[in-house]
Every structure is written in C-alpha cells, then in structure tokens.
C-alpha atoms as a PDB file:
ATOM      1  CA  UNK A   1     -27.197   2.326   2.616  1.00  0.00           C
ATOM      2  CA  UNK A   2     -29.250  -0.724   3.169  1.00  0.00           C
ATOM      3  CA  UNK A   3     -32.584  -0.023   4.851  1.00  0.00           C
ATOM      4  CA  UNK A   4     -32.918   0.116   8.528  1.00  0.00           C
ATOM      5  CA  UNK A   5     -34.912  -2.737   8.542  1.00  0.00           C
ATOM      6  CA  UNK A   6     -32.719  -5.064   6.708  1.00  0.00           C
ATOM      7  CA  UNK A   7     -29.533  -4.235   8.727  1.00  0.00           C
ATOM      8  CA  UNK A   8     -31.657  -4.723  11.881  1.00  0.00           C
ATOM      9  CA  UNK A   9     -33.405  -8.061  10.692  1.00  0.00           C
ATOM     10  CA  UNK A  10     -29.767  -8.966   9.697  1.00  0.00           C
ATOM     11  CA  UNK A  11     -28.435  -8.594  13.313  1.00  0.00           C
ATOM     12  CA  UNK A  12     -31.387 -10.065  14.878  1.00  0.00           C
ATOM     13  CA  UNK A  13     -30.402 -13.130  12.642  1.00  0.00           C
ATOM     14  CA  UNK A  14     -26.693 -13.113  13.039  1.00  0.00           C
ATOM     15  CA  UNK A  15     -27.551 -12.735  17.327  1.00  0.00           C
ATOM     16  CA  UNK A  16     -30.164 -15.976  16.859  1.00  0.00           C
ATOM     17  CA  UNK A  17     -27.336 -18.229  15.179  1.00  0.00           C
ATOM     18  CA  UNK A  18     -23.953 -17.389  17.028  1.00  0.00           C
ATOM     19  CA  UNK A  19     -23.178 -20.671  17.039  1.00  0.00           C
ATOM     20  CA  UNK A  20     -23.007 -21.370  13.610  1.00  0.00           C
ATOM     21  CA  UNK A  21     -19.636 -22.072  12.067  1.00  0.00           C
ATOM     22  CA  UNK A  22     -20.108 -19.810   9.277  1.00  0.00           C
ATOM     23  CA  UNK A  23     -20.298 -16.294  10.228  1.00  0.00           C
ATOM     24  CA  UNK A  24     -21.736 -13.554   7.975  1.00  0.00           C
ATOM     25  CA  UNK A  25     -20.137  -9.671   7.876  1.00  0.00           C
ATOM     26  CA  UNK A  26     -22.740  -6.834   7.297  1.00  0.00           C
ATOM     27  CA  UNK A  27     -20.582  -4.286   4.931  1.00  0.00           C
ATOM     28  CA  UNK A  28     -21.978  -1.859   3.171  1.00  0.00           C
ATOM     29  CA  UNK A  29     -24.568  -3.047   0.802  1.00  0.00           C
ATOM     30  CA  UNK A  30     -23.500  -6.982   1.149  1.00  0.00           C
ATOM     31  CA  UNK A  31     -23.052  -9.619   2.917  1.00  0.00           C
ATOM     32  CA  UNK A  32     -20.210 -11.478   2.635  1.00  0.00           C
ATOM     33  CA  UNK A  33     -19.394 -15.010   4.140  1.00  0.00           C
ATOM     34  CA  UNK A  34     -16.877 -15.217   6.707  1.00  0.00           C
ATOM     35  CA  UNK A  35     -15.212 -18.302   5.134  1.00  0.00           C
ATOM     36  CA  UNK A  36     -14.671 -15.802   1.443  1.00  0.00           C
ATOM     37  CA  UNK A  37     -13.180 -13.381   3.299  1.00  0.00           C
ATOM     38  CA  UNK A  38     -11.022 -15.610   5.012  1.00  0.00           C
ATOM     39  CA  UNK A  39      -9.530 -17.359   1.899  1.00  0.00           C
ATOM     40  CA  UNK A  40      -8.946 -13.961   0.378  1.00  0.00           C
ATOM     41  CA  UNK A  41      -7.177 -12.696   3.523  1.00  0.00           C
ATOM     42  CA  UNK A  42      -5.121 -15.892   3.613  1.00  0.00           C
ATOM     43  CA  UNK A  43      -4.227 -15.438  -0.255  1.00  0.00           C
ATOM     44  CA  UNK A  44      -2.858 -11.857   0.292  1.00  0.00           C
ATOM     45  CA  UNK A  45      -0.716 -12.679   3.583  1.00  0.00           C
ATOM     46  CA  UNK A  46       0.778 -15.821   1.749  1.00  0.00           C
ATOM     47  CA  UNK A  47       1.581 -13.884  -1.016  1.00  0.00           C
ATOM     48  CA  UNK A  48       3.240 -11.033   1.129  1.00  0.00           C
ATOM     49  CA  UNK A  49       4.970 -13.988   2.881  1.00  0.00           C
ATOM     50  CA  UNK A  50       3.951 -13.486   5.758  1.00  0.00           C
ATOM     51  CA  UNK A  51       2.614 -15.672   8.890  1.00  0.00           C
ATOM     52  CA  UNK A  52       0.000 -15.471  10.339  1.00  0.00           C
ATOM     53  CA  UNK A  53       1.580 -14.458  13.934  1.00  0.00           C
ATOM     54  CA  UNK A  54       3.336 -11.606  12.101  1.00  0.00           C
ATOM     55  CA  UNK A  55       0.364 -10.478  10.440  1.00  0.00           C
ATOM     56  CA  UNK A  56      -1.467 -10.558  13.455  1.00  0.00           C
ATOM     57  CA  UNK A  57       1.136  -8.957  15.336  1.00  0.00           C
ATOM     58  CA  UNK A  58       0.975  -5.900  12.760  1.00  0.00           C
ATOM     59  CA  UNK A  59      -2.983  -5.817  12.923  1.00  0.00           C
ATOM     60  CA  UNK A  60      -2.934  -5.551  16.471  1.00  0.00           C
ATOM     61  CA  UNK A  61      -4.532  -8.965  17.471  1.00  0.00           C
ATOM     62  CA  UNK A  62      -4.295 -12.133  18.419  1.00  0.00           C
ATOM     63  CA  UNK A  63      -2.491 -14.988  16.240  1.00  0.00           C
ATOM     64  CA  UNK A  64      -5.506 -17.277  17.692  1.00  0.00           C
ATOM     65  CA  UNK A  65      -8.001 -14.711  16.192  1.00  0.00           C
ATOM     66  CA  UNK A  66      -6.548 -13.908  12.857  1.00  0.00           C
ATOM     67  CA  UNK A  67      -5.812 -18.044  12.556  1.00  0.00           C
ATOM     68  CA  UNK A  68     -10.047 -18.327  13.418  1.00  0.00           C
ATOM     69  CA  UNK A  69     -10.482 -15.168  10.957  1.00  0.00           C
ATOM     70  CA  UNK A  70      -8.287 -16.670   7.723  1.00  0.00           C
ATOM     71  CA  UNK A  71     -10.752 -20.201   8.682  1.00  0.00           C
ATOM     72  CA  UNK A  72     -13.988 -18.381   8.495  1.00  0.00           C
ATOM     73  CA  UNK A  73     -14.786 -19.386  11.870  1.00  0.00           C
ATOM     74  CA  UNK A  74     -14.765 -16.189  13.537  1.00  0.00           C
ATOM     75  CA  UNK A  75     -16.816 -12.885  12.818  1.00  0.00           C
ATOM     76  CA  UNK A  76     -14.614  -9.727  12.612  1.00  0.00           C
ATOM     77  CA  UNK A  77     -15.252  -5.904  12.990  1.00  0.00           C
ATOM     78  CA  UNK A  78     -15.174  -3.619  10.251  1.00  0.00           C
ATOM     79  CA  UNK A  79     -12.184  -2.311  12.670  1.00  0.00           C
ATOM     80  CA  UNK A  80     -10.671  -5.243  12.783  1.00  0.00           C
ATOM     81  CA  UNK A  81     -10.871  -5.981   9.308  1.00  0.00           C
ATOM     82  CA  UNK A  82      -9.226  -2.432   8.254  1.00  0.00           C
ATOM     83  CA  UNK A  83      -6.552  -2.962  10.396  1.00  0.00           C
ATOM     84  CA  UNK A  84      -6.632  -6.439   9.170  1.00  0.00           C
ATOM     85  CA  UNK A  85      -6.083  -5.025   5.506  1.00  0.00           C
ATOM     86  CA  UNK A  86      -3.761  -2.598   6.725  1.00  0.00           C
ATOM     87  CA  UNK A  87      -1.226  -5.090   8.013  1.00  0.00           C
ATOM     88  CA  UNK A  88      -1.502  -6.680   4.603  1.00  0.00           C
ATOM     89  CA  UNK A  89      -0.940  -3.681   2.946  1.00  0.00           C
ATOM     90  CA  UNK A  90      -3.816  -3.217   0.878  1.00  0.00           C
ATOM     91  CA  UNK A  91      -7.496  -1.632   1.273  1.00  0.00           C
ATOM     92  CA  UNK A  92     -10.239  -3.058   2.984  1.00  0.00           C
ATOM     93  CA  UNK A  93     -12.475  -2.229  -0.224  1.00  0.00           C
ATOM     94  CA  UNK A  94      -9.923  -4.493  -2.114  1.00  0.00           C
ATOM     95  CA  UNK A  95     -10.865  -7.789   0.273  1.00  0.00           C
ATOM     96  CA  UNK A  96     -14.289  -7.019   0.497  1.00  0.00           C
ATOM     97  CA  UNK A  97     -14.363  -6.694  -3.605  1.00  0.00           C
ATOM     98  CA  UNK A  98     -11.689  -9.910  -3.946  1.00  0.00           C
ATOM     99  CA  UNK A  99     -14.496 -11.960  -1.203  1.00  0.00           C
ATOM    100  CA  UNK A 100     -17.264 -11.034  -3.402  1.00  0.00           C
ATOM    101  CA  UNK A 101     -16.073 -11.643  -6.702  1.00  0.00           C
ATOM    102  CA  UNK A 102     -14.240 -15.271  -5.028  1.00  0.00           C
ATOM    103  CA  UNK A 103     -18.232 -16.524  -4.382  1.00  0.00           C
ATOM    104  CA  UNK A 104     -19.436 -15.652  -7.647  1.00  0.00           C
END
C-alpha cells in the first residue's frame, strides 16, 4: 500500500486540477491515466461487440458516462470500474494490467 502521504498528496492534486481533461485513477500502487484505461476499455467492448449503450446498460450507468469514460475524459470509481469490467466480462486487475502495460 502506497504511503499515507502519497495517496493524500495525490488527492490533494487530483482536487486542485478537476478541470483538467486528463484524469488520473489512484489504484493500488499506480497511477494510471484516464485516457489508457479508456482505450483498453474501448478495445475489450469492441471486441465483445458490444456498444457502448449496452455496455453501459450492463455496468449500471450512464451511456453519457461510459462514452466520457472509454474518452479519458471522465474519472471513474474503483466501483465503477469493477462493474465496468464486469459488464465486459473480464477482471478489473486485467484493465488495470492491459492500461499499464498500453503506456509503456
């Protein structure tokens, strides 16, 4: 687990710059860039064929929302995201792993 100061310098940073287009996700040890874990997200629903209202209809949320997640735009809950993953029918681990290894 990351130390308490990081994770609360981290949210102190991600409160100060909202705005910004590109939104980072505290996971774990990592952060990972919203727009990453967007393209990954889209990869997996296109290959399940699926669109994005139907995937957001099984995850629970909004097409509007899961069309700003897939962009990067938008920053998303580790609930979110598992449910997220669920819908596509794969782990949350998996994304997070696939996001990592896509900005490498």
């Amino acid at each position: 687990m990351p130390e308490k100061g990081l994770v609360s310098w981290h949210r102190r940073r991600l409160w100060n710059y909202r705005s910004w287009p590109i939104v980072l996700v505290l996971v774990h040890h990592a952060v990972v860039d919203a727009r990453k874990l967007g393209r990954v997200i889209r990869a997996r629903r296109e290959a399940l064929r699926l669109s994005q209202e139907a995937a957001a209809h099984e995850a629970g949320i909004s097409a509007r929302y899961y069309a700003d997640v897939e962009r990067g735009t938008r920053s998303v809950s580790v609930q979110v995201a598992r449910r997220i993953a669920a819908a596509l029918d794969t782990k949350l681990q998996s994304i997070l792993d696939a996001a990592e290894r896509h900005g490498r």
